[in-house]
N, C-alpha and C. Protein backbone atom coordinates (compact mmCIF):
# COMPACT_ATOMS: atom_id res chain seq x y z
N UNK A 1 0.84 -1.17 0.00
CA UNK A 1 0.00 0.00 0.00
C UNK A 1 0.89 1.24 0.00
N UNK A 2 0.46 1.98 -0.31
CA UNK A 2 1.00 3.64 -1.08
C UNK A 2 0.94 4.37 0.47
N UNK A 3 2.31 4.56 1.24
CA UNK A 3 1.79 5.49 2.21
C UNK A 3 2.48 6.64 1.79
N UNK A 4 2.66 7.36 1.06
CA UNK A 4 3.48 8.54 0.56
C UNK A 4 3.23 9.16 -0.83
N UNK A 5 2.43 10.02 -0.52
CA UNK A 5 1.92 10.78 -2.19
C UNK A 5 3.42 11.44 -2.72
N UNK A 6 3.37 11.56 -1.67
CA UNK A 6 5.08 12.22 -2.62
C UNK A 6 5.75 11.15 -3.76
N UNK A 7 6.17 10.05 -2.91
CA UNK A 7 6.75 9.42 -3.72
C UNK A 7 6.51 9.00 -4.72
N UNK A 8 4.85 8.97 -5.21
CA UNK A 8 4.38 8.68 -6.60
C UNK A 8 4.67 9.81 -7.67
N UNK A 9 4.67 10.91 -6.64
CA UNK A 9 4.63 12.14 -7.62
C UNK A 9 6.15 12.15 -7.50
N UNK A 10 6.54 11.95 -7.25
CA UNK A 10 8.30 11.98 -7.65
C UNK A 10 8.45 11.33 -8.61
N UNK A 11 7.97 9.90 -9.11
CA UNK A 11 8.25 8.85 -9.80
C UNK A 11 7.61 9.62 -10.93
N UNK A 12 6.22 10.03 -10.82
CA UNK A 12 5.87 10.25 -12.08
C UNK A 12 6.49 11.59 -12.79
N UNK A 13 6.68 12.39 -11.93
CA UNK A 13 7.90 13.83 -12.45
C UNK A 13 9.00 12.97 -13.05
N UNK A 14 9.98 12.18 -12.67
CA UNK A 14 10.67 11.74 -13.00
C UNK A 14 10.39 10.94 -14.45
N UNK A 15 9.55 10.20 -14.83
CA UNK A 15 9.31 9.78 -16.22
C UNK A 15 8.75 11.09 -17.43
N UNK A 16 8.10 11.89 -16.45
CA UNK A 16 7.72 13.11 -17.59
C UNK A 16 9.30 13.80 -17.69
N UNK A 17 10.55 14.09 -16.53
CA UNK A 17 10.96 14.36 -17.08
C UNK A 17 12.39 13.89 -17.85
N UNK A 18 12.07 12.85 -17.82
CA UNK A 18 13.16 12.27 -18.36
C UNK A 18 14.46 11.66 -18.01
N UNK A 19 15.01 12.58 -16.53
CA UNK A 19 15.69 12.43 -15.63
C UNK A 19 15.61 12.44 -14.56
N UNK A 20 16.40 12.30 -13.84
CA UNK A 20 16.58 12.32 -12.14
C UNK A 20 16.99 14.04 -11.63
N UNK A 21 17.75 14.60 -12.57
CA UNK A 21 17.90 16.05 -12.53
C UNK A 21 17.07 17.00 -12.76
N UNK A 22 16.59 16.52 -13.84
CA UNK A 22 15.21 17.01 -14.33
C UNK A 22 14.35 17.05 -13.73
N UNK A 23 13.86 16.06 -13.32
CA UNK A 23 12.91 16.16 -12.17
C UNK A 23 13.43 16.33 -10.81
N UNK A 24 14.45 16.36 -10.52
CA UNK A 24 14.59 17.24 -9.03
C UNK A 24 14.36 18.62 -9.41
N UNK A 25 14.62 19.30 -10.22
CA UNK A 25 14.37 20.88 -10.27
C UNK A 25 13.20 21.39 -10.77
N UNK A 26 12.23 20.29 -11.25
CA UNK A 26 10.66 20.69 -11.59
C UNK A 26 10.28 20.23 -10.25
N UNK A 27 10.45 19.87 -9.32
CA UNK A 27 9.72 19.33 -8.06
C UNK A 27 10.83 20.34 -6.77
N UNK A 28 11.85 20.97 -7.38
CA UNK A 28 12.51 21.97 -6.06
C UNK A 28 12.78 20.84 -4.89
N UNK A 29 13.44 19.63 -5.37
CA UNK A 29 14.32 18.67 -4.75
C UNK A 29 15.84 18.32 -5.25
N UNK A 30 16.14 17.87 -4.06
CA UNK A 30 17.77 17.42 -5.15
C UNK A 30 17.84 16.26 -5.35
N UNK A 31 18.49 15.52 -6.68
CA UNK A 31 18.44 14.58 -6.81
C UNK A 31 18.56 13.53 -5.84
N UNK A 32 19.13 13.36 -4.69
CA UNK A 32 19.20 12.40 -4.00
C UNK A 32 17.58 12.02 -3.12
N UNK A 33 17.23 13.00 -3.45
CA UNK A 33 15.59 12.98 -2.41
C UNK A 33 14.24 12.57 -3.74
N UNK A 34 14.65 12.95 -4.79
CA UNK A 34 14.16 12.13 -6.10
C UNK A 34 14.47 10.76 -5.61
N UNK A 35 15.91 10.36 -5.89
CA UNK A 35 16.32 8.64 -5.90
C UNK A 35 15.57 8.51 -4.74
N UNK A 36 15.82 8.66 -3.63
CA UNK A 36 15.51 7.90 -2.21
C UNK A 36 13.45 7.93 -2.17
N UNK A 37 12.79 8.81 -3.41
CA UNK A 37 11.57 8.68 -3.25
C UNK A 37 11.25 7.06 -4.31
N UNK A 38 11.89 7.35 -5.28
CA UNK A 38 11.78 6.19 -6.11
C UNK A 38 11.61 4.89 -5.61
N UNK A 39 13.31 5.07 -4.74
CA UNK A 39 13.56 3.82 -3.75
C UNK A 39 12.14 3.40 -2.64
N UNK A 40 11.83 4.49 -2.43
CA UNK A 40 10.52 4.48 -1.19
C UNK A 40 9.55 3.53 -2.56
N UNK A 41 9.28 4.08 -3.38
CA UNK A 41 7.72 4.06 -4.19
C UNK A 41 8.36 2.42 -4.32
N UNK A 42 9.31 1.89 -4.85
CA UNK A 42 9.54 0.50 -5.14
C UNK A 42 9.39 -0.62 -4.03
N UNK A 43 9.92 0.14 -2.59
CA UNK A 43 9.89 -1.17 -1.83
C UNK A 43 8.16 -0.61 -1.43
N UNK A 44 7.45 0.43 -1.56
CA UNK A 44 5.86 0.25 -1.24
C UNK A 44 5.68 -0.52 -2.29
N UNK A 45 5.57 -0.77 -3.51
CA UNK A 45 4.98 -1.29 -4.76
C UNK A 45 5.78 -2.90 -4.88
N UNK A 46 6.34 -3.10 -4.13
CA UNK A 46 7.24 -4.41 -3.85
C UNK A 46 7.69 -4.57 -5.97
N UNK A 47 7.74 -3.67 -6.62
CA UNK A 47 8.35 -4.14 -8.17
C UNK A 47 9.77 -2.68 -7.89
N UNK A 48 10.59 -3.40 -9.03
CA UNK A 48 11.88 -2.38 -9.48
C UNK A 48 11.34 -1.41 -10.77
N UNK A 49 10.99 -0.59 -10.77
CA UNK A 49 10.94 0.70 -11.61
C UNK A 49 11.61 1.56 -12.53
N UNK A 50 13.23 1.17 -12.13
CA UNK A 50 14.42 2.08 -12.53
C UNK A 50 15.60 1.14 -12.69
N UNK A 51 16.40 0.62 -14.27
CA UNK A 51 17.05 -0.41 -14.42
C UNK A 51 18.30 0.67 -13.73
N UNK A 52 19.01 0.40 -12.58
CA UNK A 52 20.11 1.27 -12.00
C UNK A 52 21.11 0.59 -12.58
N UNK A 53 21.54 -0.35 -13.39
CA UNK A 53 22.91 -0.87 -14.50
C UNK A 53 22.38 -0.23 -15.33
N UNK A 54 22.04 0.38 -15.79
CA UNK A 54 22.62 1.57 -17.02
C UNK A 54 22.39 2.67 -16.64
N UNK A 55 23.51 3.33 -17.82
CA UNK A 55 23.49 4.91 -17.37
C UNK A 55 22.11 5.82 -17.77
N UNK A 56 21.74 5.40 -18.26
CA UNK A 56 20.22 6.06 -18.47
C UNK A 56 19.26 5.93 -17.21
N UNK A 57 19.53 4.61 -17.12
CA UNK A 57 18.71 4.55 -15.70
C UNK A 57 16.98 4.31 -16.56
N UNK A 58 17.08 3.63 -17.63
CA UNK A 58 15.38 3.02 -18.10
C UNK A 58 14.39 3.02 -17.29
N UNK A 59 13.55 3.16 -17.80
CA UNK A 59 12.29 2.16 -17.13
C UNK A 59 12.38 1.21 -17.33
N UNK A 60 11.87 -0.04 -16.24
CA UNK A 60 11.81 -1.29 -16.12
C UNK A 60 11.08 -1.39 -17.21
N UNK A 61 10.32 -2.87 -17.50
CA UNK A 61 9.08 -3.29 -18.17
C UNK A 61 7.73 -3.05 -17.01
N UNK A 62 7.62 -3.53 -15.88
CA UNK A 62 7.03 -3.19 -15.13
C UNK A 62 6.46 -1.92 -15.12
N UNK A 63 7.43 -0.67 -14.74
CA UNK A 63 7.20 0.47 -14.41
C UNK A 63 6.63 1.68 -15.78
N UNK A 64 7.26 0.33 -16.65
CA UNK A 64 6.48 1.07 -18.27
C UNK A 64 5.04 0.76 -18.17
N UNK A 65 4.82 -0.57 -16.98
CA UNK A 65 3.17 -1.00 -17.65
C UNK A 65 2.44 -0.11 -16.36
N UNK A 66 2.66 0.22 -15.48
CA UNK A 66 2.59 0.93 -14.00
C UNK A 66 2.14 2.32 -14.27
N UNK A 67 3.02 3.21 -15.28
CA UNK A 67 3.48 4.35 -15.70
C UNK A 67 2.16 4.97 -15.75
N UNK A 68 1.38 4.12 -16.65
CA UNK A 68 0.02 5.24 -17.50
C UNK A 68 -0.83 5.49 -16.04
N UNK A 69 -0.91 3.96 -14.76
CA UNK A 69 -2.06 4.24 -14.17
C UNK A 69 -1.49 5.34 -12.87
N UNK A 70 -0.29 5.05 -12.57
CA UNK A 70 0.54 6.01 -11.88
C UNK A 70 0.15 7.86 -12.18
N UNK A 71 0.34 7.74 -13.49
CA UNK A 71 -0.05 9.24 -14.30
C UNK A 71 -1.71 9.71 -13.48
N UNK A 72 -2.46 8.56 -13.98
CA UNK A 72 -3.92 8.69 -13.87
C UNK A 72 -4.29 9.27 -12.12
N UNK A 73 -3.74 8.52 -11.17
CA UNK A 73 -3.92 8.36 -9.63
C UNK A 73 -3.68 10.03 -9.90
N UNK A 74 -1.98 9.98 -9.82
CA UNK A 74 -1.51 11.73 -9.49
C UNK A 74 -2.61 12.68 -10.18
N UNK A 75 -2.64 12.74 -11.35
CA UNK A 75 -3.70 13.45 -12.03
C UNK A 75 -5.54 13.67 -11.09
N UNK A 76 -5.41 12.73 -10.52
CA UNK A 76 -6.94 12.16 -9.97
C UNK A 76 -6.61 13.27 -8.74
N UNK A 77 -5.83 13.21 -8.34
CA UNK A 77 -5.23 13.79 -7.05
C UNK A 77 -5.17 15.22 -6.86
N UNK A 78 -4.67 15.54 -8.08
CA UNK A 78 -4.50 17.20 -8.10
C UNK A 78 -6.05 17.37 -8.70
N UNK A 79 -6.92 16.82 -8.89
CA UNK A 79 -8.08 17.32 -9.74
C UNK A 79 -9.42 17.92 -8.48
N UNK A 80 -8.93 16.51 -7.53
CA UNK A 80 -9.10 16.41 -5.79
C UNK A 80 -8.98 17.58 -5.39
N UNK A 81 -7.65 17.82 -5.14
CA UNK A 81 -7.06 19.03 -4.36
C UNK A 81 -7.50 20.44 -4.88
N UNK A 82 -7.67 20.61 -6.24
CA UNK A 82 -8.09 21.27 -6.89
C UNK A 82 -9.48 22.21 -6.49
N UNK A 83 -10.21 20.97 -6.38
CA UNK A 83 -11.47 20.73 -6.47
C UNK A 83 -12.00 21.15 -5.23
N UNK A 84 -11.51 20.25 -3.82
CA UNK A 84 -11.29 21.00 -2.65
C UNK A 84 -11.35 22.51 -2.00
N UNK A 85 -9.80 22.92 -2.75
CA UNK A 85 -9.28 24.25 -2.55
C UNK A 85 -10.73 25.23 -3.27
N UNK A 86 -10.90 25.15 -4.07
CA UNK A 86 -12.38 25.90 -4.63
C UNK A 86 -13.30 25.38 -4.05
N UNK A 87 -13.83 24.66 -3.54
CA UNK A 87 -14.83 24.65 -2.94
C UNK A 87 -14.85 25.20 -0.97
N UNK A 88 -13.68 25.20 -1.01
CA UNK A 88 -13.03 26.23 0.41
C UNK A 88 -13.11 27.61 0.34
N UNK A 89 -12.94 28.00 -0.80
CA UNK A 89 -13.29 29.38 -1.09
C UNK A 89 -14.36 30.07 -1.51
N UNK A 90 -15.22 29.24 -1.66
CA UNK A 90 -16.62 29.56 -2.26
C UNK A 90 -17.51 29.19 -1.31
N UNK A 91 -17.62 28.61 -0.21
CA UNK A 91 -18.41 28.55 0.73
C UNK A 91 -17.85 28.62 2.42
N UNK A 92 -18.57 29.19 3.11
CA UNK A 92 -18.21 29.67 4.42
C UNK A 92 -17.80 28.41 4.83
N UNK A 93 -17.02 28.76 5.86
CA UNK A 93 -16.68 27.16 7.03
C UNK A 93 -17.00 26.90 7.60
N UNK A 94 -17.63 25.81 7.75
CA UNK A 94 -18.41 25.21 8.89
C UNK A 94 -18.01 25.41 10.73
N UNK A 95 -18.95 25.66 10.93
CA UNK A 95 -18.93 25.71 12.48
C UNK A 95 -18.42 24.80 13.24
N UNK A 96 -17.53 24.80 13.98
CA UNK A 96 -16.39 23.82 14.57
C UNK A 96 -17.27 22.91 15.16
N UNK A 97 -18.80 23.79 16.11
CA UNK A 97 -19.69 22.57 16.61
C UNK A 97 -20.34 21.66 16.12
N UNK A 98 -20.78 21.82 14.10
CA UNK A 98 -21.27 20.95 13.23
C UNK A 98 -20.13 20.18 12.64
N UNK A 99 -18.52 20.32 12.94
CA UNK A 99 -18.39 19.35 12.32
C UNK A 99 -17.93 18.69 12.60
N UNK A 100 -17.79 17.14 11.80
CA UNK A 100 -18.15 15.46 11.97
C UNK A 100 -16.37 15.20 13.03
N UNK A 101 -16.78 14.49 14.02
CA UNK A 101 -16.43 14.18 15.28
C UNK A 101 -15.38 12.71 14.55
N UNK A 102 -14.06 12.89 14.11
CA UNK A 102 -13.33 11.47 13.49
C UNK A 102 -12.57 10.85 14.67
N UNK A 103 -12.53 11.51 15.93
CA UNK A 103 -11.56 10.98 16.73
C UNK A 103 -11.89 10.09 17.16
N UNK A 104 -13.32 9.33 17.57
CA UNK A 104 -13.86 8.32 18.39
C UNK A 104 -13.57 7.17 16.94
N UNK A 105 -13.51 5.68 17.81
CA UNK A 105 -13.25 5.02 16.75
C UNK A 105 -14.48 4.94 16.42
């Protein structure tokens, strides 16, 4: 199971951009916090993603077939957040006493 949105969205910056450099500086990370998210997203996804014997650093076969629904989730996500954030701004906030009580199990 996926406990880290980051790390998907690292992975998927990283295939849009081509690199590990590349996508540390469209995401305002340094490459080592790129790799170490990758590394995270692989041992959550228990598959290898990134052939690390070559210098390109490929996509697996796996992470090629992974890739499109990976895209889709993140995409789903920001559409969420999106979606959210405008609807926060367009209607008042609820009264701390109406709202829904998550702490009790």
């Amino acid at each position: 199971m996926l406990t880290n949105l980051q790390t998907l969205r690292s992975f998927v910056t990283l295939v849009r951009a081509g690199s590990i450099h590349r996508a540390a500086r469209r995401l305002h990370y340094s490459p080592s916090t790129v790799r170490a998210h990758v590394r995270d997203l692989e041992h959550q996804l228990r598959v290898t993603l990134v052939d690390r014997k070559r210098p390109d650093q490929l996509l697996t076969p796996e992470a090629e077939e992974l890739a499109p629904k990976m895209f889709r989730a993140v995409e789903s996500i920001a559409a969420l957040e999106e979606h959210a954030a405008s609807t926060a701004e367009q209607s008042p906030a609820t009264p701390a006493a109406r709202r829904p009580d998550h702490s009790s199990p």
